[in-house]
N, C-alpha and C. Protein backbone atom coordinates (compact mmCIF):
# COMPACT_ATOMS: atom_id res chain seq x y z
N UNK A 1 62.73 67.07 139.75
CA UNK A 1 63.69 67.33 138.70
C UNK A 1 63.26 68.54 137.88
N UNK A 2 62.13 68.63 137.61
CA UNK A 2 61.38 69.56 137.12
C UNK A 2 61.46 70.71 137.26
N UNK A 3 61.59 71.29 139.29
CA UNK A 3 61.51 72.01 139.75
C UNK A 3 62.85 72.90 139.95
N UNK A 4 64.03 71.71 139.40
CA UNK A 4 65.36 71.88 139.12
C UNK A 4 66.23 72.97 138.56
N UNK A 5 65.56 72.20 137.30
CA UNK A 5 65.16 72.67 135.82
C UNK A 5 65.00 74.64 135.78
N UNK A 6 63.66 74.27 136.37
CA UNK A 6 63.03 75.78 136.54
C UNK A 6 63.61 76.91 137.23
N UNK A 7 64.50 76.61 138.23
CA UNK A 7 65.27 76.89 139.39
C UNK A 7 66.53 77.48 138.34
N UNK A 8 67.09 76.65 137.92
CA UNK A 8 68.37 76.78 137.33
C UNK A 8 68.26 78.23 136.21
N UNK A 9 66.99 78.04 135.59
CA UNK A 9 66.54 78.65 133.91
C UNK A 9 66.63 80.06 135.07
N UNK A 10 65.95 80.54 136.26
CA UNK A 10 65.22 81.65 136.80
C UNK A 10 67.10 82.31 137.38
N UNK A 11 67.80 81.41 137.50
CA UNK A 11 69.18 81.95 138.04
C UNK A 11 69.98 82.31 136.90
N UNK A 12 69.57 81.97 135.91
CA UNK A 12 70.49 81.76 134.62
C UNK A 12 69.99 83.72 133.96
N UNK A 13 68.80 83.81 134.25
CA UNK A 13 67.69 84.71 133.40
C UNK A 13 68.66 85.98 134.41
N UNK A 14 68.79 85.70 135.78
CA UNK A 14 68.97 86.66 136.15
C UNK A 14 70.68 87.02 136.16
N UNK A 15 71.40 85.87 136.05
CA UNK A 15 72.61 86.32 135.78
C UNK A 15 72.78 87.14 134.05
N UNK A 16 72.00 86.81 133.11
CA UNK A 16 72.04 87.21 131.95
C UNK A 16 71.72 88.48 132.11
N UNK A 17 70.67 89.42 132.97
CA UNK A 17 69.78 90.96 132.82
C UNK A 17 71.53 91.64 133.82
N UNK A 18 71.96 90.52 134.98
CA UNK A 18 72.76 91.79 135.75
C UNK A 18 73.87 91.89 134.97
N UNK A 19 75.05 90.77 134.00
CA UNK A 19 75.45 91.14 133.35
C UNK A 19 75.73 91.53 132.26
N UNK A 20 74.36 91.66 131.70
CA UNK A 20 74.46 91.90 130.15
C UNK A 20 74.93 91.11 129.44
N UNK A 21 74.77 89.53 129.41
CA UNK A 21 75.15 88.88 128.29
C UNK A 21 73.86 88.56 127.83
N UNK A 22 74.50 87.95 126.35
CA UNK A 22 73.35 87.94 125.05
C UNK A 22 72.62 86.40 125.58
N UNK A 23 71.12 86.48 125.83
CA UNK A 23 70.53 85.28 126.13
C UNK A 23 71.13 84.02 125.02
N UNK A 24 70.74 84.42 123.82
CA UNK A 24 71.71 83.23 122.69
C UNK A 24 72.79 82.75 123.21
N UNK A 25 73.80 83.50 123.65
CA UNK A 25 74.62 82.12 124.54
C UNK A 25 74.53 81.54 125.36
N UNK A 26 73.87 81.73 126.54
CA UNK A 26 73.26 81.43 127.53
C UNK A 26 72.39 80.11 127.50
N UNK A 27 71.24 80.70 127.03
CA UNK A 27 70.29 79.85 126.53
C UNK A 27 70.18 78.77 125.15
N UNK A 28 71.22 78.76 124.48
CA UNK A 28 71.18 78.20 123.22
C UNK A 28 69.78 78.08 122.18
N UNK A 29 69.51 79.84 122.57
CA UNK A 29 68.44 79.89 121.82
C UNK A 29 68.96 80.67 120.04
N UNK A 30 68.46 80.08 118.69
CA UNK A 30 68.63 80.63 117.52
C UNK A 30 69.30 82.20 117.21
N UNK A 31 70.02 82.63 117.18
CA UNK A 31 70.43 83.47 116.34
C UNK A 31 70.30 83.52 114.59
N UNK A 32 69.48 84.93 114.15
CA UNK A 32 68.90 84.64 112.66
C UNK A 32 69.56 85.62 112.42
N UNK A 33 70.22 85.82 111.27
CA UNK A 33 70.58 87.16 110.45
C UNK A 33 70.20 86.96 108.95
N UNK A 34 69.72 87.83 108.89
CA UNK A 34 69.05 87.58 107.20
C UNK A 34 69.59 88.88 106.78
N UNK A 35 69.92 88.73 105.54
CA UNK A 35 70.37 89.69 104.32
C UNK A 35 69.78 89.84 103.09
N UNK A 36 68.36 91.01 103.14
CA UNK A 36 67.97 91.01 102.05
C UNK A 36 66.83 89.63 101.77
N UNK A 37 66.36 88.77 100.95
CA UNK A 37 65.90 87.98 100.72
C UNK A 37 66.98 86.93 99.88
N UNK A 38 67.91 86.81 99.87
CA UNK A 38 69.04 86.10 99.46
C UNK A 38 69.98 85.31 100.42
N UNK A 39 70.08 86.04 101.22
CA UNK A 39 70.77 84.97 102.61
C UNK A 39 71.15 85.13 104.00
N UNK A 40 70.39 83.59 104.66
CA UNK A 40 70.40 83.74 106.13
C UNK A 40 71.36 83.10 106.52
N UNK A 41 71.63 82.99 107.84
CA UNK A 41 72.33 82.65 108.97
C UNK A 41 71.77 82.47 110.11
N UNK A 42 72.19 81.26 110.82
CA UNK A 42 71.81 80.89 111.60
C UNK A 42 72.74 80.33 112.41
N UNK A 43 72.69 80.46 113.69
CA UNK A 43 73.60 80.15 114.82
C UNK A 43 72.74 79.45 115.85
N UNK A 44 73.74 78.55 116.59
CA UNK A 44 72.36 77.26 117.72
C UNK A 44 71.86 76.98 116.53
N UNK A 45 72.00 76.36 116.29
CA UNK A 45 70.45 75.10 115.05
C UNK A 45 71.78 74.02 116.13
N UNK A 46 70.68 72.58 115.85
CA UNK A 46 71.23 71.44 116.21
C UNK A 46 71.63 70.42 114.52
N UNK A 47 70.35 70.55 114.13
CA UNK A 47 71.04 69.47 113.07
C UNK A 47 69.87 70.25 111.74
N UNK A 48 70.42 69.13 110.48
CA UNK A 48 69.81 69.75 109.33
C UNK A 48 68.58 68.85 108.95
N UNK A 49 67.16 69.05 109.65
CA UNK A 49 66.09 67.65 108.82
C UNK A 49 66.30 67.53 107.37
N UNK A 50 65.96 68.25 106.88
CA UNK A 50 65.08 68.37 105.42
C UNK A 50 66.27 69.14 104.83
N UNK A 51 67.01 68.70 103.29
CA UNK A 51 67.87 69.52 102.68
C UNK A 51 66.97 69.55 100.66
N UNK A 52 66.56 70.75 100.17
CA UNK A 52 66.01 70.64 99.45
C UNK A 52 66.39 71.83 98.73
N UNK A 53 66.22 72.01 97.14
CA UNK A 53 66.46 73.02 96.50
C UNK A 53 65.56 74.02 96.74
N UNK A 54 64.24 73.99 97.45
CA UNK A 54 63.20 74.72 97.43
C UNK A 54 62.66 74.40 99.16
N UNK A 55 63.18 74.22 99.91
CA UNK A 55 63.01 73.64 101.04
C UNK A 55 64.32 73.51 101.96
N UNK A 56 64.36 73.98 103.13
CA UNK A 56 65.57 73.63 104.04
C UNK A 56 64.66 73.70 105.59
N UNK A 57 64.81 72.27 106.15
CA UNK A 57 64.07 72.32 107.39
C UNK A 57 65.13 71.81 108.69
N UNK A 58 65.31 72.75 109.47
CA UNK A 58 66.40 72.81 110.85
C UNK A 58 65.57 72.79 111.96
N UNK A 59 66.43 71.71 112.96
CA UNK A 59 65.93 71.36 114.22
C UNK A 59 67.28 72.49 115.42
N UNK A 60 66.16 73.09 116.04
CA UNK A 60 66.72 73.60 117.59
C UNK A 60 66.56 73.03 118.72
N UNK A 61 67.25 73.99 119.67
CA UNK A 61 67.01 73.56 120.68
C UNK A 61 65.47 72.97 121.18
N UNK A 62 64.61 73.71 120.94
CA UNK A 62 63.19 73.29 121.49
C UNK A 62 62.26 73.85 120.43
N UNK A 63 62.85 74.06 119.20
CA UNK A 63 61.73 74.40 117.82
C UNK A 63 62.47 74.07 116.45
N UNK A 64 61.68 74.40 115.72
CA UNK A 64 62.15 74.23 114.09
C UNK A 64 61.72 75.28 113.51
N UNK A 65 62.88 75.38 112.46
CA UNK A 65 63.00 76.52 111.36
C UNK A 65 62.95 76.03 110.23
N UNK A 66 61.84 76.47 109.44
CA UNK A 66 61.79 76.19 107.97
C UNK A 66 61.69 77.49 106.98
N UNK A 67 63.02 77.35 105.96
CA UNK A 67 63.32 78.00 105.16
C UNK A 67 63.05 77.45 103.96
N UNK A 68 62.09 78.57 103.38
CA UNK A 68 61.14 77.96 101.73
C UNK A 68 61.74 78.84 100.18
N UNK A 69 62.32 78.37 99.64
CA UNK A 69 62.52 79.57 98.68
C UNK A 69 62.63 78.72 97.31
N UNK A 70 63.79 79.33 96.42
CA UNK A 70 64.44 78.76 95.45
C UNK A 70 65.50 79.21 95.18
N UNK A 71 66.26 77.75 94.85
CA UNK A 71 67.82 77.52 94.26
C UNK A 71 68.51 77.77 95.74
N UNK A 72 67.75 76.94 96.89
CA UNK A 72 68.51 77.07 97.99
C UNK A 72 69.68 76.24 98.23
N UNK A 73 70.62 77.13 98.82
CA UNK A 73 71.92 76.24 98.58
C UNK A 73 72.80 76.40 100.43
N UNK A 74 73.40 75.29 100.91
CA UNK A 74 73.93 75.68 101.92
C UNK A 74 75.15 75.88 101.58
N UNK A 75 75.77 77.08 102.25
CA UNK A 75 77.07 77.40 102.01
C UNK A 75 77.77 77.11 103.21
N UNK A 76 77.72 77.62 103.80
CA UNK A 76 78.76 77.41 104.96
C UNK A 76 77.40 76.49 106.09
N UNK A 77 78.96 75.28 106.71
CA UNK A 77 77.86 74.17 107.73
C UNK A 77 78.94 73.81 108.77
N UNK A 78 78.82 74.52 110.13
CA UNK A 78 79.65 74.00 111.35
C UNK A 78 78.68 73.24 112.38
N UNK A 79 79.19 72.90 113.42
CA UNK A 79 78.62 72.45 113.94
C UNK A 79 77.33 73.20 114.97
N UNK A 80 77.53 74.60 114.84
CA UNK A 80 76.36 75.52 115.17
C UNK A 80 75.93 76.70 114.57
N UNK A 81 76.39 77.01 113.49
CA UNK A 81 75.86 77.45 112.51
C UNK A 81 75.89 77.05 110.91
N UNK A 82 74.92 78.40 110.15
CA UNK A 82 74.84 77.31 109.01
C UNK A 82 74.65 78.77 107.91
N UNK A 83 74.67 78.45 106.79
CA UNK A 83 74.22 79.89 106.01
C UNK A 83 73.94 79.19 105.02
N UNK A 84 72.64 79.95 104.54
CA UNK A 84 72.12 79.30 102.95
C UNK A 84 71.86 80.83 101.91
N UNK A 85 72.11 80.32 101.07
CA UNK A 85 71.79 81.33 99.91
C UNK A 85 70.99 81.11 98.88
N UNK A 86 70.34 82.10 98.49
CA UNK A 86 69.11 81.50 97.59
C UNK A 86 68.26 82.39 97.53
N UNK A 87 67.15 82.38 96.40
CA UNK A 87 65.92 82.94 96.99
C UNK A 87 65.05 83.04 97.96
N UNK A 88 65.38 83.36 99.02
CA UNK A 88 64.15 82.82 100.12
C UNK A 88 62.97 83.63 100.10
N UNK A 89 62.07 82.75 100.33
CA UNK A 89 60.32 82.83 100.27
C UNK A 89 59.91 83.54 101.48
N UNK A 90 60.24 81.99 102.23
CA UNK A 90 59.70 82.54 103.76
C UNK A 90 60.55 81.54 104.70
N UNK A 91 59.99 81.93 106.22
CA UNK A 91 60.70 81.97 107.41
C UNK A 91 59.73 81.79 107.93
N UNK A 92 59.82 79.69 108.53
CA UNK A 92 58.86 79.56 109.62
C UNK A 92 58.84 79.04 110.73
N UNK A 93 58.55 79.45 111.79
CA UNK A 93 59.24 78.76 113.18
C UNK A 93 57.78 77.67 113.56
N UNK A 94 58.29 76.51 113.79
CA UNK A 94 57.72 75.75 114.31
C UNK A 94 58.06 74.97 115.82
């Protein structure tokens, strides 16, 4: 199953380089756009762990994003992206 897996990811990698699509759709890997130290975006997150005025912690596909700041606020929340505004501190992938 494993070997499946691996098989599939190596056909996927190469349909993405011959036609030029963006691995983020493909792969449902994070898309980040940050503006300034005031506000990010994020596209692919799965769900929201941690919701905090000084703290916002998001689960991905196969990692986590923790956003540290103050007077963090989520503004916009779909089901694959998300945008917060605020002071942000820092940006940490786990």
């Amino acid at each position: 199953m494993k070997r499946r897996k691996k098989k599939s990811e190596s056909i996927s990698k190469k349909i993405v380089g011959r036609f030029d699509i963006p691995e983020d759709v493909v792969f449902d890997i994070p898309r980040i756009t940050v503006c300034d130290n005031t506000e990010i975006r994020i596209e692919n997150y799965k769900t929201v762990l941690e919701y905090e005025e000084t703290a916002i912690k998001l689960a991905c596909k196969d990692k986590f994003i923790n956003i540290n700041g103050k007077n963090l606020n989520i503004t916009i929340i779909t089901d694959d992206e998300i945008s917060v505004k605020g002071i942000i501190t820092a940006i940490e992938f786990a």
